[in-house]
Protein backbone atom coordinates (compact mmCIF):
# COMPACT_ATOMS: atom_id res chain seq x y z
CA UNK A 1 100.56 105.94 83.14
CA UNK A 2 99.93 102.64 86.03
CA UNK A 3 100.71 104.05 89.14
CA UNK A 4 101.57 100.68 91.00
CA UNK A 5 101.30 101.75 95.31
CA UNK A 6 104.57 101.49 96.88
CA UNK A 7 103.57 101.09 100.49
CA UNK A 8 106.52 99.37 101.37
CA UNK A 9 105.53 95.92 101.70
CA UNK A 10 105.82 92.57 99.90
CA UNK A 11 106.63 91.98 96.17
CA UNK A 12 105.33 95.07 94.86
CA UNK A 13 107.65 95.22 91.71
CA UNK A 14 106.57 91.74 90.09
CA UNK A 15 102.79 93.47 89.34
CA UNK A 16 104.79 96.38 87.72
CA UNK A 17 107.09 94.39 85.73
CA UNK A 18 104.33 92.50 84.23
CA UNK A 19 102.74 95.63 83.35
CA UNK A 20 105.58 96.96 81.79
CA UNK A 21 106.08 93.36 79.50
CA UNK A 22 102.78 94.39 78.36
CA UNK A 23 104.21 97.49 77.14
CA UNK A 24 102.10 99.37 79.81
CA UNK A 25 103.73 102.88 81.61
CA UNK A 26 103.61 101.28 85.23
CA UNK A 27 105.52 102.90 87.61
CA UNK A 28 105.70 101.76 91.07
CA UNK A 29 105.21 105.01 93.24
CA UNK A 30 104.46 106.71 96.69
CA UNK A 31 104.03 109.92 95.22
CA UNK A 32 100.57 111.12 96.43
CA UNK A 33 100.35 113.11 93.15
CA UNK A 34 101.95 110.58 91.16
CA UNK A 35 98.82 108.15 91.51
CA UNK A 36 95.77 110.94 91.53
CA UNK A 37 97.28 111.74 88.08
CA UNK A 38 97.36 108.23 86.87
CA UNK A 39 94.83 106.78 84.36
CA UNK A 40 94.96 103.56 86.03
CA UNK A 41 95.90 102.91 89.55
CA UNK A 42 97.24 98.94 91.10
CA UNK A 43 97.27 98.01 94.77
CA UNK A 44 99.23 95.05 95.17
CA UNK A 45 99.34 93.36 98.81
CA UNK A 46 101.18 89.88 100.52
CA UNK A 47 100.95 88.53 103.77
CA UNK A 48 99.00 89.95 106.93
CA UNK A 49 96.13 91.99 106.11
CA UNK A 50 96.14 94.10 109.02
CA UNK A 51 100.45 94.46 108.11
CA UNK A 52 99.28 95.96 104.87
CA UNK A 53 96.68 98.44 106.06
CA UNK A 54 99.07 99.56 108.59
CA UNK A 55 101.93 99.75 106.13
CA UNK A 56 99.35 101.53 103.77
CA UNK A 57 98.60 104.15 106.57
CA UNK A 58 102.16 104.56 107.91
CA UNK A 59 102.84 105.56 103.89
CA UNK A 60 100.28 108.31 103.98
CA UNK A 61 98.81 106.31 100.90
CA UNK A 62 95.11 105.26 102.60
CA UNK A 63 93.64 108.22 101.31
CA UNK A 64 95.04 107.75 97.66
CA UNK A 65 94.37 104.59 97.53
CA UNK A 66 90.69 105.03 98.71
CA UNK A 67 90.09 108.09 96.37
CA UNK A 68 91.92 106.39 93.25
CA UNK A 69 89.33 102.84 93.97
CA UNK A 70 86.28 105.66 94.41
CA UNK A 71 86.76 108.40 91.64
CA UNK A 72 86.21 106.02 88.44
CA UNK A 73 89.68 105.67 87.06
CA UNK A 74 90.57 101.77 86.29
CA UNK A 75 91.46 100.16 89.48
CA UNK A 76 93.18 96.29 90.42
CA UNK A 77 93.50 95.26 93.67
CA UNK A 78 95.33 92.40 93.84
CA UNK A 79 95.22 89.29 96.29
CA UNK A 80 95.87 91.21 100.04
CA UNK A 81 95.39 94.65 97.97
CA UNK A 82 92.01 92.86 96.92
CA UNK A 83 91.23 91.84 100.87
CA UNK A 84 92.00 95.73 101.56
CA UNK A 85 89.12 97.03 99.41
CA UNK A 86 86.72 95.43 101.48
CA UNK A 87 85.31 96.44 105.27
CA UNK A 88 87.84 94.28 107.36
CA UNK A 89 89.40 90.59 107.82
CA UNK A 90 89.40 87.94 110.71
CA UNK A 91 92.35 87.91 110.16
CA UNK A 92 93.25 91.35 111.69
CA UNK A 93 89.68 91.42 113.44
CA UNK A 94 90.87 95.52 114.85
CA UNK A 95 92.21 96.60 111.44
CA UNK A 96 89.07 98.45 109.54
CA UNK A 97 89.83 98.27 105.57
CA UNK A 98 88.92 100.40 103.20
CA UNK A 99 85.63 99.62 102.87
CA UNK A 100 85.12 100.08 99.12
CA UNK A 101 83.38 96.57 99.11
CA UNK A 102 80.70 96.06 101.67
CA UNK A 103 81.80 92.13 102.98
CA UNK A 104 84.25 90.43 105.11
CA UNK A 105 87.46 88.40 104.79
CA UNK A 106 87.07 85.32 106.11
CA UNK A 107 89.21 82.07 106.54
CA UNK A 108 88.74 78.85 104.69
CA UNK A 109 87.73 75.74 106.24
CA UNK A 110 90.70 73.58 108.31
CA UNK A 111 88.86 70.68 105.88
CA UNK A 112 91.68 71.74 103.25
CA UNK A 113 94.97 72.19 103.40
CA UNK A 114 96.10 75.82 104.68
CA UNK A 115 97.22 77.96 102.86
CA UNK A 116 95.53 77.34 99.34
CA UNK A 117 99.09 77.53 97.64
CA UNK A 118 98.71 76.81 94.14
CA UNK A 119 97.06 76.15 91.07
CA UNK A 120 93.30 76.88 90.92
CA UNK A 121 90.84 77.39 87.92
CA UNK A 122 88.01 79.99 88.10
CA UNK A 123 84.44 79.97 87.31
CA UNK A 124 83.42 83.25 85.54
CA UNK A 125 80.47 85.20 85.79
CA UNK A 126 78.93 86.87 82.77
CA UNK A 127 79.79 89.76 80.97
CA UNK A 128 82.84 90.49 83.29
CA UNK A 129 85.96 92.66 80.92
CA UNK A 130 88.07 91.24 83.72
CA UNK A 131 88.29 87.92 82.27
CA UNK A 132 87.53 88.77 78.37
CA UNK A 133 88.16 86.41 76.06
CA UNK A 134 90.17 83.73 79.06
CA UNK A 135 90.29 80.25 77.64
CA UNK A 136 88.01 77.59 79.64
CA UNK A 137 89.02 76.50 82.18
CA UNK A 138 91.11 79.03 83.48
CA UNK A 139 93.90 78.66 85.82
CA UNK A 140 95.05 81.06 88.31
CA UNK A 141 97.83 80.85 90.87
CA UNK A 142 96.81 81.75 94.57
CA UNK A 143 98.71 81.64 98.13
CA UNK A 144 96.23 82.49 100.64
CA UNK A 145 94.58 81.42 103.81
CA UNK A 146 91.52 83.73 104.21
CA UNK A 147 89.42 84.82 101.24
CA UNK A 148 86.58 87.40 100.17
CA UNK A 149 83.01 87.47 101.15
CA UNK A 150 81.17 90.33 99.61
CA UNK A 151 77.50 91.37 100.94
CA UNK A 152 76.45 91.27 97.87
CA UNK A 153 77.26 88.72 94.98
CA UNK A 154 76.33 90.96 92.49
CA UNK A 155 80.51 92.65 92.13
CA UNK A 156 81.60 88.58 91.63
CA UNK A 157 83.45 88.59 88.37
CA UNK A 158 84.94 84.81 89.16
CA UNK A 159 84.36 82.13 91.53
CA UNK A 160 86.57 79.65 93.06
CA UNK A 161 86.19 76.38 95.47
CA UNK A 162 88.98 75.52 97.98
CA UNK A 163 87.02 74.14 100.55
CA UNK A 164 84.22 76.41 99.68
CA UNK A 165 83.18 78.69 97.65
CA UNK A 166 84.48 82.01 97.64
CA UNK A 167 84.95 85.29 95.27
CA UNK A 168 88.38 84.99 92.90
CA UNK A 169 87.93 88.04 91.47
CA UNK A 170 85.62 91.11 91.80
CA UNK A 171 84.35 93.89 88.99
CA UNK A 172 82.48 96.83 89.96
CA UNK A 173 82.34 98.97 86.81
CA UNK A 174 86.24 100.36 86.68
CA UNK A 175 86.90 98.44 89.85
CA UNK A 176 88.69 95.22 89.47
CA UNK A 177 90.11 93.02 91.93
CA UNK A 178 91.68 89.00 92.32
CA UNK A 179 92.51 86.90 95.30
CA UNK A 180 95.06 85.17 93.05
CA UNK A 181 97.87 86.86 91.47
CA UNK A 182 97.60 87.27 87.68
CA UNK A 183 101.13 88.42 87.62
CA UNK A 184 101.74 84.94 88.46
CA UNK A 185 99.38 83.02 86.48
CA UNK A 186 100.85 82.32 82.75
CA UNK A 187 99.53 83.31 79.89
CA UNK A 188 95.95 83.62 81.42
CA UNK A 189 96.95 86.14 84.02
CA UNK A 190 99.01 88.26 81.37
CA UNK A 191 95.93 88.01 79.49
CA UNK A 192 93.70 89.67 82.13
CA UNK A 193 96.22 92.43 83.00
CA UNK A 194 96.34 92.88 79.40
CA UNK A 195 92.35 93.78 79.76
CA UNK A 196 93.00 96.31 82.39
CA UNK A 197 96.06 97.61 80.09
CA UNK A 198 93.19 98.33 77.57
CA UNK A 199 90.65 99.58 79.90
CA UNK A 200 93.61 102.20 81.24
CA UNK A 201 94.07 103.31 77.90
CA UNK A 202 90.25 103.80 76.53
């Protein structure tokens, strides 16, 4: 079973639905039990970053959130649920995060248009299961006006440039995260949640 976290806030059910097309068990849930008994776990997020922390606390779902993105069980964070993993955002400058991924969340430059709504295409790293076997170039929908800088480059699975270069998508070993929203993306983002489908179920 995907336990998908229902904090209460933004589209949490369009993550879960793709899951399910792919024939996965995803169940959107704010079952504390639920979710540590999950093989895979998904932390979906819209908006405000310091909204969704707050929303996330308010649930009494920080600390299974933070234990299911720490104890080695597949885990996607997903565009604001992606922001979350890391220390904190300028956006909410008094909102800590979870702090899963040592870095910031920092806007993009007013030299672009704000916010990057829209079509964008990725540039890989190697090795990454996160993006197995995507064709070239891939394109990935985002809507966001801040965006991921980790301390260390290292847990990059993708790049993308919108007025510079930030991380699109992270992999730490069974931790997975995008800025964009693969649920969103076509084919190429079904194909990616299709890789953490399989990774769930090895």
């Amino acid at each position: 079973m995907i336990a998908v976290i229902d904090y209460g806030i933004g589209n949490l059910r369009s993550a879960e639905k793709a899951l399910q097309h792919l024939g996965a068990d995803a169940r959107l849930t704010a079952d504390q039990r639920e979710i540590a008994s999950a093989r895979a776990v998904v932390l979906p997020g819209v908006g405000n970053f310091g909204a969704c922390m707050r929303a996330l606390r308010e649930s009494d779902l920080e600390n299974a959130a933070l234990d299911a993105a720490t104890d080695g069980r597949p885990f996607l964070g997903i565009c604001v649920g992606m922001q979350m993993l890391f220390d904190g955002s300028d956006e909410s400058p008094g909102e800590a995060g979870l702090g899963v991924v040592a870095g910031r969340i920092t806007r993009l430059p007013e030299t672009v248009r704000l916010p990057q709504m829209g079509w964008n295409t990725l540039e890989p790293g190697a090795g990454t299961h996160l993006l197995a076997g995507l064709p070239e170039p891939a394109w990935c929908y985002f809507v966001h006006t801040f965006a991921p800088e980790p301390e260390d480059d290292g847990v990059v699975a993708a790049w993308c440039e919108y007025g510079r270069r930030f991380a699109a998508a992270i992999e730490r070993g069974p931790l997975w995260a995008t800025q964009f929203h693969p649920e969103k993306s076509g084919s190429v983002g079904l194909a990616m949640l299709g890789n953490f489908v399989t990774a769930a179920a090895a």
